[in-house]
PDB file of N, CA and C in Angstrom:
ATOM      1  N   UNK A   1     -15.640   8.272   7.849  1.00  0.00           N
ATOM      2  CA  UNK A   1     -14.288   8.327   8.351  1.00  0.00           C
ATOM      3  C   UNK A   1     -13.339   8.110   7.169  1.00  0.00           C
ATOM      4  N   UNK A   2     -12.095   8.710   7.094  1.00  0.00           N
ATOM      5  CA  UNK A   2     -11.538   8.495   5.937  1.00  0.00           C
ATOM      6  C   UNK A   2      -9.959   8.370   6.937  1.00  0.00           C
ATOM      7  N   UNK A   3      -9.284   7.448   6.124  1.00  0.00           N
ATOM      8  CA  UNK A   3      -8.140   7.483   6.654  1.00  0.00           C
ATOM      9  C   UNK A   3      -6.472   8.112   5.580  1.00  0.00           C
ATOM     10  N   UNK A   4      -6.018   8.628   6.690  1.00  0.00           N
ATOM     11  CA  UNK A   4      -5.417   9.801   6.192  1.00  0.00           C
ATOM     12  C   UNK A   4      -3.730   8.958   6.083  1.00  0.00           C
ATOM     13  N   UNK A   5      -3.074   9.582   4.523  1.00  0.00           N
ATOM     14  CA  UNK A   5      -2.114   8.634   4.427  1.00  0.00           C
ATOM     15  C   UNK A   5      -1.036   9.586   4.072  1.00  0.00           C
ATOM     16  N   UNK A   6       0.554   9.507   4.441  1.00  0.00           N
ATOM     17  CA  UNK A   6       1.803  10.229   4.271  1.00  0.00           C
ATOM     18  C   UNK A   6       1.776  10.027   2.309  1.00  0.00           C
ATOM     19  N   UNK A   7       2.541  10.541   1.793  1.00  0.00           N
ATOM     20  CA  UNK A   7       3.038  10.607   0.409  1.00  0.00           C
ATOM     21  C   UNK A   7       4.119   9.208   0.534  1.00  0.00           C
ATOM     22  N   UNK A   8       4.569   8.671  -0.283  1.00  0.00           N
ATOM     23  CA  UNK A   8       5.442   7.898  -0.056  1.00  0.00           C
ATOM     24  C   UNK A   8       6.542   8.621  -1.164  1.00  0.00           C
ATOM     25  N   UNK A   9       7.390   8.437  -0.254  1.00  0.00           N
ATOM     26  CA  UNK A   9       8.882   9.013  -0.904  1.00  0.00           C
ATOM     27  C   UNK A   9      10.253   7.705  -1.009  1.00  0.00           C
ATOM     28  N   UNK A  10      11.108   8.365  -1.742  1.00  0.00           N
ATOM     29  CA  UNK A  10      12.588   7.284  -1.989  1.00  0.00           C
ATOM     30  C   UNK A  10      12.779   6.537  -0.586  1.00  0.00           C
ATOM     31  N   UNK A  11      12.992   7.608  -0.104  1.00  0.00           N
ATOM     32  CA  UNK A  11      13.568   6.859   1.461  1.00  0.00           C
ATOM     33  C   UNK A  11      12.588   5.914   1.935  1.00  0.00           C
ATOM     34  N   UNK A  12      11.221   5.759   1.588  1.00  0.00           N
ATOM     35  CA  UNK A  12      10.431   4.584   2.133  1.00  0.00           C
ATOM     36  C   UNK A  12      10.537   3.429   1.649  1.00  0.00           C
ATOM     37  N   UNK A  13      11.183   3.357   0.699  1.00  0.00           N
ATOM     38  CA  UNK A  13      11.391   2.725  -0.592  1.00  0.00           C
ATOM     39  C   UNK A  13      13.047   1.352   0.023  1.00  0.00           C
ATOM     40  N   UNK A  14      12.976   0.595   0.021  1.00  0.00           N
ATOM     41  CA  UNK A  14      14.161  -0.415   0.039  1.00  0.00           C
ATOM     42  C   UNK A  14      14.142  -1.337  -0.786  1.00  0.00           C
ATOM     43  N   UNK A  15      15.127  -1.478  -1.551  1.00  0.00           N
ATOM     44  CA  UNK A  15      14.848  -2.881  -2.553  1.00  0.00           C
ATOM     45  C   UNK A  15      16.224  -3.486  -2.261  1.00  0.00           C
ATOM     46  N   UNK A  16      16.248  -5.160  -2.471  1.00  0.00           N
ATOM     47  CA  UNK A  16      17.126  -5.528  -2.270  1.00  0.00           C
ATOM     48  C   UNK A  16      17.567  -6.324  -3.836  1.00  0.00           C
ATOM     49  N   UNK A  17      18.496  -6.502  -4.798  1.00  0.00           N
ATOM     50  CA  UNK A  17      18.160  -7.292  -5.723  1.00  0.00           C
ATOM     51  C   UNK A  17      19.828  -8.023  -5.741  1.00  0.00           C
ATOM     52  N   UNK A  18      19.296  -9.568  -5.603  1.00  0.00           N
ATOM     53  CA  UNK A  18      20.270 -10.512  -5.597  1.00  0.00           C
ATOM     54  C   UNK A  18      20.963 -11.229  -6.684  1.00  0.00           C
ATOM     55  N   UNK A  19      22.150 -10.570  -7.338  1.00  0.00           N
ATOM     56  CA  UNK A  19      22.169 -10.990  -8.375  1.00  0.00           C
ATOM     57  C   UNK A  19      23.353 -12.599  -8.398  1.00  0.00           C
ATOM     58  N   UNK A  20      22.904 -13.505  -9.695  1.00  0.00           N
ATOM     59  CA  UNK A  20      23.440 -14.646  -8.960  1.00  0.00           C
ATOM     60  C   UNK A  20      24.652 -15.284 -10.343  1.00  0.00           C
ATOM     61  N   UNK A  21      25.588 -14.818 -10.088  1.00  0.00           N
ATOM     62  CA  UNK A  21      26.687 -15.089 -11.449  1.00  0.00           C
ATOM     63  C   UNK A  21      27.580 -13.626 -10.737  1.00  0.00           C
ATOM     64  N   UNK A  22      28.762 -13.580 -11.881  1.00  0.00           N
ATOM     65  CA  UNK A  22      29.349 -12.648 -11.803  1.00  0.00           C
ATOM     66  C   UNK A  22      28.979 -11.790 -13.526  1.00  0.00           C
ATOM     67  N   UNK A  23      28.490 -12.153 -14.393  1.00  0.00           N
ATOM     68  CA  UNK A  23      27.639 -11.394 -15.215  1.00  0.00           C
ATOM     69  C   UNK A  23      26.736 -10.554 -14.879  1.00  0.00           C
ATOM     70  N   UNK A  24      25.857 -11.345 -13.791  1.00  0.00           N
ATOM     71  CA  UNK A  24      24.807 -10.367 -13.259  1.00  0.00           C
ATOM     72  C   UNK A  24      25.170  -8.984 -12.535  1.00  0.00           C
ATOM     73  N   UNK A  25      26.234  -9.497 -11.585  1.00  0.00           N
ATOM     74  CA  UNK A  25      26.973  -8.880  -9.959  1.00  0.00           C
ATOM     75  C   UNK A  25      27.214  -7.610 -11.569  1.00  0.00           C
ATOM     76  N   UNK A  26      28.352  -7.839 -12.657  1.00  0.00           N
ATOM     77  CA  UNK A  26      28.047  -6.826 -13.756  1.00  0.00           C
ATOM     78  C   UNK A  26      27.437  -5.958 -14.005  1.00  0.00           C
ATOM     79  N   UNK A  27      26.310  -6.205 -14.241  1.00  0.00           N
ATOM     80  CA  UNK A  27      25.184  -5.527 -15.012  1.00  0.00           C
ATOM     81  C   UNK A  27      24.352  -4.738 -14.128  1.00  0.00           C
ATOM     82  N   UNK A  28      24.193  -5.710 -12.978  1.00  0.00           N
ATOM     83  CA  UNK A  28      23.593  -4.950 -11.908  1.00  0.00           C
ATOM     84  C   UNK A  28      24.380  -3.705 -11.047  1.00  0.00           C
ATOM     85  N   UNK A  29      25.806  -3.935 -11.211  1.00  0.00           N
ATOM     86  CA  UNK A  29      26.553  -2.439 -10.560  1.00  0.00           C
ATOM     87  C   UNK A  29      26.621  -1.422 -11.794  1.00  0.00           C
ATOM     88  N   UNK A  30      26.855  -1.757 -12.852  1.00  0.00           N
ATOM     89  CA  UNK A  30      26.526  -0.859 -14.097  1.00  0.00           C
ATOM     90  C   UNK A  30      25.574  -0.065 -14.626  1.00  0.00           C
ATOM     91  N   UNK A  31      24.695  -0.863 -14.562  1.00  0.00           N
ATOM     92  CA  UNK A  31      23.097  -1.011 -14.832  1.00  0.00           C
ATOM     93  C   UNK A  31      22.427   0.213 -13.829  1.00  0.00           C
ATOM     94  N   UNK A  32      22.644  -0.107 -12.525  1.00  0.00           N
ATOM     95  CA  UNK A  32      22.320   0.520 -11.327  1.00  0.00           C
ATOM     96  C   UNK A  32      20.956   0.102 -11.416  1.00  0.00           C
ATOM     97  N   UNK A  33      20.845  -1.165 -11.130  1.00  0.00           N
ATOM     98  CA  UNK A  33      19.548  -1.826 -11.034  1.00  0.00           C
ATOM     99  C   UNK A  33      19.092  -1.936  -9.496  1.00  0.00           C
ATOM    100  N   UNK A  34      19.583  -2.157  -8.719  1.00  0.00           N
ATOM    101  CA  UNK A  34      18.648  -1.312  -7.460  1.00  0.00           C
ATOM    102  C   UNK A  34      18.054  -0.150  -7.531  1.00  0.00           C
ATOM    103  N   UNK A  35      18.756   0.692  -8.027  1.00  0.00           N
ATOM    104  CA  UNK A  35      17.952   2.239  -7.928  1.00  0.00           C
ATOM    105  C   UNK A  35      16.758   2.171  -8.989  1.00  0.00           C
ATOM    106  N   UNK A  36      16.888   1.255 -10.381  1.00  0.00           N
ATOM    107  CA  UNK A  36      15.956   1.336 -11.367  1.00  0.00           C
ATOM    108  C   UNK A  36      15.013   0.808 -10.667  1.00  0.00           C
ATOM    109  N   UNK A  37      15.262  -0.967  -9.832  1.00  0.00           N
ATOM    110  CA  UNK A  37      13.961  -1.483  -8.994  1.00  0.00           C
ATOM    111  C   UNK A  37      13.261  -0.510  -8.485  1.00  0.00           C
ATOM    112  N   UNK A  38      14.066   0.045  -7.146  1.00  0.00           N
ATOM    113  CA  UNK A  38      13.416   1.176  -6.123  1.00  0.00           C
ATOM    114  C   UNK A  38      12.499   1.922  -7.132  1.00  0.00           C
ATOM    115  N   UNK A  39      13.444   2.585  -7.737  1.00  0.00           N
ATOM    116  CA  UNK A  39      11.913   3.448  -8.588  1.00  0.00           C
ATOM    117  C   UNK A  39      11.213   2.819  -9.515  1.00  0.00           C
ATOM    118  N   UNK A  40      10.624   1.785  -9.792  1.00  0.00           N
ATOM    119  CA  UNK A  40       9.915   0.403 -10.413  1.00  0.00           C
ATOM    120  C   UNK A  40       8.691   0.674  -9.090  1.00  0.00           C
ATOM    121  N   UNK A  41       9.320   0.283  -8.148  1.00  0.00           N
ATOM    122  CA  UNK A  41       8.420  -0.268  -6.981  1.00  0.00           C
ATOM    123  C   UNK A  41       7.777   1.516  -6.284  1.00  0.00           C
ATOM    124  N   UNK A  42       8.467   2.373  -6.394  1.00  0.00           N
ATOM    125  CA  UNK A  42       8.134   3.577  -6.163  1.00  0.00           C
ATOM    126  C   UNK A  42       6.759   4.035  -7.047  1.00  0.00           C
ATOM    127  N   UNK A  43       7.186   3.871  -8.289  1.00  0.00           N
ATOM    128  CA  UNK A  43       6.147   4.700  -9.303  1.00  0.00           C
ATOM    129  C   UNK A  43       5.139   3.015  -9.183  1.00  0.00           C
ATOM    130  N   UNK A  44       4.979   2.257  -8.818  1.00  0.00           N
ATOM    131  CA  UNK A  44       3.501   1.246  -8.598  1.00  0.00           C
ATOM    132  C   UNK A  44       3.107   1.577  -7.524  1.00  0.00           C
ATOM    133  N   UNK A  45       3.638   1.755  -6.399  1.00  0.00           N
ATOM    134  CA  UNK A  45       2.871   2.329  -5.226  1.00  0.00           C
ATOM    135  C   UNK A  45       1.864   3.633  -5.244  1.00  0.00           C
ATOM    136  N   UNK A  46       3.069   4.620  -6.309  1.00  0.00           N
ATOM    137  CA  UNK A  46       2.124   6.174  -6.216  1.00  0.00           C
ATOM    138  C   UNK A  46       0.839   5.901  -7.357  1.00  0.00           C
ATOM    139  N   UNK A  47       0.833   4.868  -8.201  1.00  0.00           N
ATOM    140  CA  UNK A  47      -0.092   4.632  -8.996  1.00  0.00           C
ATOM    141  C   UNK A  47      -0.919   3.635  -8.466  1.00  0.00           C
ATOM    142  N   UNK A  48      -0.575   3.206  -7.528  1.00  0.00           N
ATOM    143  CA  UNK A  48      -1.996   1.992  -6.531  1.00  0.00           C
ATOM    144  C   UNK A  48      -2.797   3.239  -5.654  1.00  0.00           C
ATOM    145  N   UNK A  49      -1.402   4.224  -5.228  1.00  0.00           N
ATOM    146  CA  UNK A  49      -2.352   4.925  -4.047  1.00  0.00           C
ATOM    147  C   UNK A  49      -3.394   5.956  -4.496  1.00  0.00           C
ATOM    148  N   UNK A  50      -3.482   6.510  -5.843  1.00  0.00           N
ATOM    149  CA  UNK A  50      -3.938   7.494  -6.623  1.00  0.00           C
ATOM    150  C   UNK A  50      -4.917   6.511  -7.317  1.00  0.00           C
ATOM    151  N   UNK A  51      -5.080   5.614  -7.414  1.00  0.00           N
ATOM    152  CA  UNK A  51      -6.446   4.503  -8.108  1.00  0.00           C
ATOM    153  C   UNK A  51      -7.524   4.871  -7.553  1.00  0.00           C
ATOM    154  N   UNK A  52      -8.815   4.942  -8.135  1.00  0.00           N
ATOM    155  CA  UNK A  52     -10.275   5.011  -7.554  1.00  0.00           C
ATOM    156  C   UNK A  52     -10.506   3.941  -6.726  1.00  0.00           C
ATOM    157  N   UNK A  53      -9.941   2.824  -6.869  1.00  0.00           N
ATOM    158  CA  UNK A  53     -10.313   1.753  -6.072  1.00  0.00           C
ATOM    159  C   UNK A  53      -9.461   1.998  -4.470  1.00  0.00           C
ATOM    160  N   UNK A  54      -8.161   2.779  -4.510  1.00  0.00           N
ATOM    161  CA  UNK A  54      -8.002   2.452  -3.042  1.00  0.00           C
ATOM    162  C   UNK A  54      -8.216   3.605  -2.599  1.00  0.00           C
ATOM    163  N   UNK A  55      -8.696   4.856  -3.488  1.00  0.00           N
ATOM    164  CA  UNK A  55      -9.600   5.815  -2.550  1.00  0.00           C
ATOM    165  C   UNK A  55     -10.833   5.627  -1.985  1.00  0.00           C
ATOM    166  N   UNK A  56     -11.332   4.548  -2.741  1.00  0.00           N
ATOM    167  CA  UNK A  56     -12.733   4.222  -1.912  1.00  0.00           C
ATOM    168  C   UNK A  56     -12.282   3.147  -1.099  1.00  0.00           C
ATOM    169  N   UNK A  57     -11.107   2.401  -0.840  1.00  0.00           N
ATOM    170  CA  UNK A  57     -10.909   1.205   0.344  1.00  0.00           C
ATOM    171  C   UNK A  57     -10.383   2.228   1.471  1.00  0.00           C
ATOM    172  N   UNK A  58     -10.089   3.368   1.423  1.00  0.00           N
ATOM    173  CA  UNK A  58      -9.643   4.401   2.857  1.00  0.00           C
ATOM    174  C   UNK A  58     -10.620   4.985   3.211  1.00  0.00           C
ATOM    175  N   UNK A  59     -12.094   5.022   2.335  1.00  0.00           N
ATOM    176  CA  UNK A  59     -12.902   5.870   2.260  1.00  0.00           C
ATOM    177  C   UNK A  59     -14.096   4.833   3.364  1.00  0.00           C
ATOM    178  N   UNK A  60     -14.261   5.107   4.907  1.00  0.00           N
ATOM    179  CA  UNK A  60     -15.144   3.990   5.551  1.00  0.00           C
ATOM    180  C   UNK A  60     -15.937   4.264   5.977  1.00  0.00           C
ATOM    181  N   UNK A  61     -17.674   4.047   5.899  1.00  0.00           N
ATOM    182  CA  UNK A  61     -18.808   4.707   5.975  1.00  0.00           C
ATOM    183  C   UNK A  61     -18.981   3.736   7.217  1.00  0.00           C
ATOM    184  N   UNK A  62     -18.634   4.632   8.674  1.00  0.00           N
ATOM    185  CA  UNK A  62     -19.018   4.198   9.524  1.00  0.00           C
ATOM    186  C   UNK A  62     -20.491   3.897   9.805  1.00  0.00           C
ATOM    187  N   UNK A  63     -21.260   5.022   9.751  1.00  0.00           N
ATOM    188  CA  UNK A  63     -22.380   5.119  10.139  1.00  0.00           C
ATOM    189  C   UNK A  63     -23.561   4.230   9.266  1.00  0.00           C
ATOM    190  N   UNK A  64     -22.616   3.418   8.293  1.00  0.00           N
ATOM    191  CA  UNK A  64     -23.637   2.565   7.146  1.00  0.00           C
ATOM    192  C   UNK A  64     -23.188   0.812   7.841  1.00  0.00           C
ATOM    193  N   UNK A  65     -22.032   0.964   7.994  1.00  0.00           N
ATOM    194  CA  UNK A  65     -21.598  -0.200   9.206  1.00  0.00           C
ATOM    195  C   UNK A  65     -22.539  -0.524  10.261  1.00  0.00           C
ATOM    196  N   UNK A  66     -22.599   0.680  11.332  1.00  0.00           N
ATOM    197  CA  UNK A  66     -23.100   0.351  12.339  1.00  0.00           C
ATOM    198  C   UNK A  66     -24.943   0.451  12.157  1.00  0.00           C
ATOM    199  N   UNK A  67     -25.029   0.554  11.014  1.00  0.00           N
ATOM    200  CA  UNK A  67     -26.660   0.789  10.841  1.00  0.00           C
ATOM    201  C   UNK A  67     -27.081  -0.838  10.241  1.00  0.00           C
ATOM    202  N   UNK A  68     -25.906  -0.997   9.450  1.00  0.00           N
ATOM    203  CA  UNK A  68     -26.186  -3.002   8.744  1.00  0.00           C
ATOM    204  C   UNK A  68     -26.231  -3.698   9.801  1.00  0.00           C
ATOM    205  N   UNK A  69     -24.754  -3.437  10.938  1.00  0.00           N
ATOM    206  CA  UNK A  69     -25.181  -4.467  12.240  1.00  0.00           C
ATOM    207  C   UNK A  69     -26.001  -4.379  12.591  1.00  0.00           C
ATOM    208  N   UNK A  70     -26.928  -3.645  13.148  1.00  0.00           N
ATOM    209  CA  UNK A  70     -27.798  -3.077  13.816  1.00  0.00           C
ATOM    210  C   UNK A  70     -29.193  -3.864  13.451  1.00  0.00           C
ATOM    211  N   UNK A  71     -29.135  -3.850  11.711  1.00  0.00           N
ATOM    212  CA  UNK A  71     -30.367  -4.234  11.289  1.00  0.00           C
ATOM    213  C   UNK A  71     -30.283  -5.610  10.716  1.00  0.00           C
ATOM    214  N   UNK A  72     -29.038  -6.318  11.057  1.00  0.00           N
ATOM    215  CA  UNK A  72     -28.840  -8.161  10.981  1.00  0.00           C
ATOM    216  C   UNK A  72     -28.543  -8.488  12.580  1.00  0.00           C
ATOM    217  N   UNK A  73     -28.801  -7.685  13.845  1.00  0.00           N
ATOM    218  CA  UNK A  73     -29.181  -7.901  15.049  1.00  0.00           C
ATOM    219  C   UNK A  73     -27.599  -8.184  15.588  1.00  0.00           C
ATOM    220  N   UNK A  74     -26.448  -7.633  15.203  1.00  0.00           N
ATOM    221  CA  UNK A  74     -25.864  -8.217  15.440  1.00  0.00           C
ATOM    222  C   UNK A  74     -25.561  -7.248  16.817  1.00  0.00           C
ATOM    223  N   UNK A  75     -25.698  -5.905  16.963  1.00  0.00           N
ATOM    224  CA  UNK A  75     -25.920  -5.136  17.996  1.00  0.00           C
ATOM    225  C   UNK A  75     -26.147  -5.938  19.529  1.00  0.00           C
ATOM    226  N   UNK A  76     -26.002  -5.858  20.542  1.00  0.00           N
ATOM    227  CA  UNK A  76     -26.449  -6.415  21.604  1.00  0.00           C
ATOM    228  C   UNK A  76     -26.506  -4.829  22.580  1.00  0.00           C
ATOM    229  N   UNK A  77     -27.642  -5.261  23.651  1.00  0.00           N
ATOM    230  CA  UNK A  77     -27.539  -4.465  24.753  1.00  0.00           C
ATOM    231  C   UNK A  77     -26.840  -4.943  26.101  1.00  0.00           C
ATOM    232  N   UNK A  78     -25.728  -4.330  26.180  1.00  0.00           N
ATOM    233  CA  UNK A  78     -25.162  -4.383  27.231  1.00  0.00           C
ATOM    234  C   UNK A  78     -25.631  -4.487  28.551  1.00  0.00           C
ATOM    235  N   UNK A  79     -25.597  -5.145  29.874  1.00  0.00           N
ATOM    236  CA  UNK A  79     -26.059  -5.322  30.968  1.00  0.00           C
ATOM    237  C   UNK A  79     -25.658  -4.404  31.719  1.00  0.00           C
ATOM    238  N   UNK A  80     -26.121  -3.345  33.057  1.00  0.00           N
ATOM    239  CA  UNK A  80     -25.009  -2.960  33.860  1.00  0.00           C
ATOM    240  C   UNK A  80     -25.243  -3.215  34.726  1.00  0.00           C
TER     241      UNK A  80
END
């Protein structure tokens, strides 16, 4: 079974960044440091979701699951 995932785009994307002075409140409307965060936090997501490691954590071998329970007894037969 593999589980199937959207692209992540800007609009999924919200950052909030609190800046605390009026130097900062500055730099940060200048700067345009929300939008730099957002795409900070944008380009780590598309590089977590494209990793070998979380293609094999979507990647779920049912049939190797239900064969381990099976053979540590954890299986039961149902009554009817």
């Amino acid at each position: 079974m593999t589980v199937e995932l959207e692209q992540v785009h800007e609009q999924h994307v919200r950052t909030t960044v609190d800046p605390v002075g009026v130097g900062a409140r500055l730099v940060g409307w200048v700067g345009g440091v929300d939008e730099i965060v957002a795409e900070q936090v944008l380009c780590y997501v598309r590089d977590l979701m494209s990793s070998p490691e979380f293609d094999a954590a979507i990647h779920i071998d049912v049939n190797g699951l239900m064969k381990r329970a099976w053979d540590a007894g954890l299986v039961v037969a149902l009554e009817r």
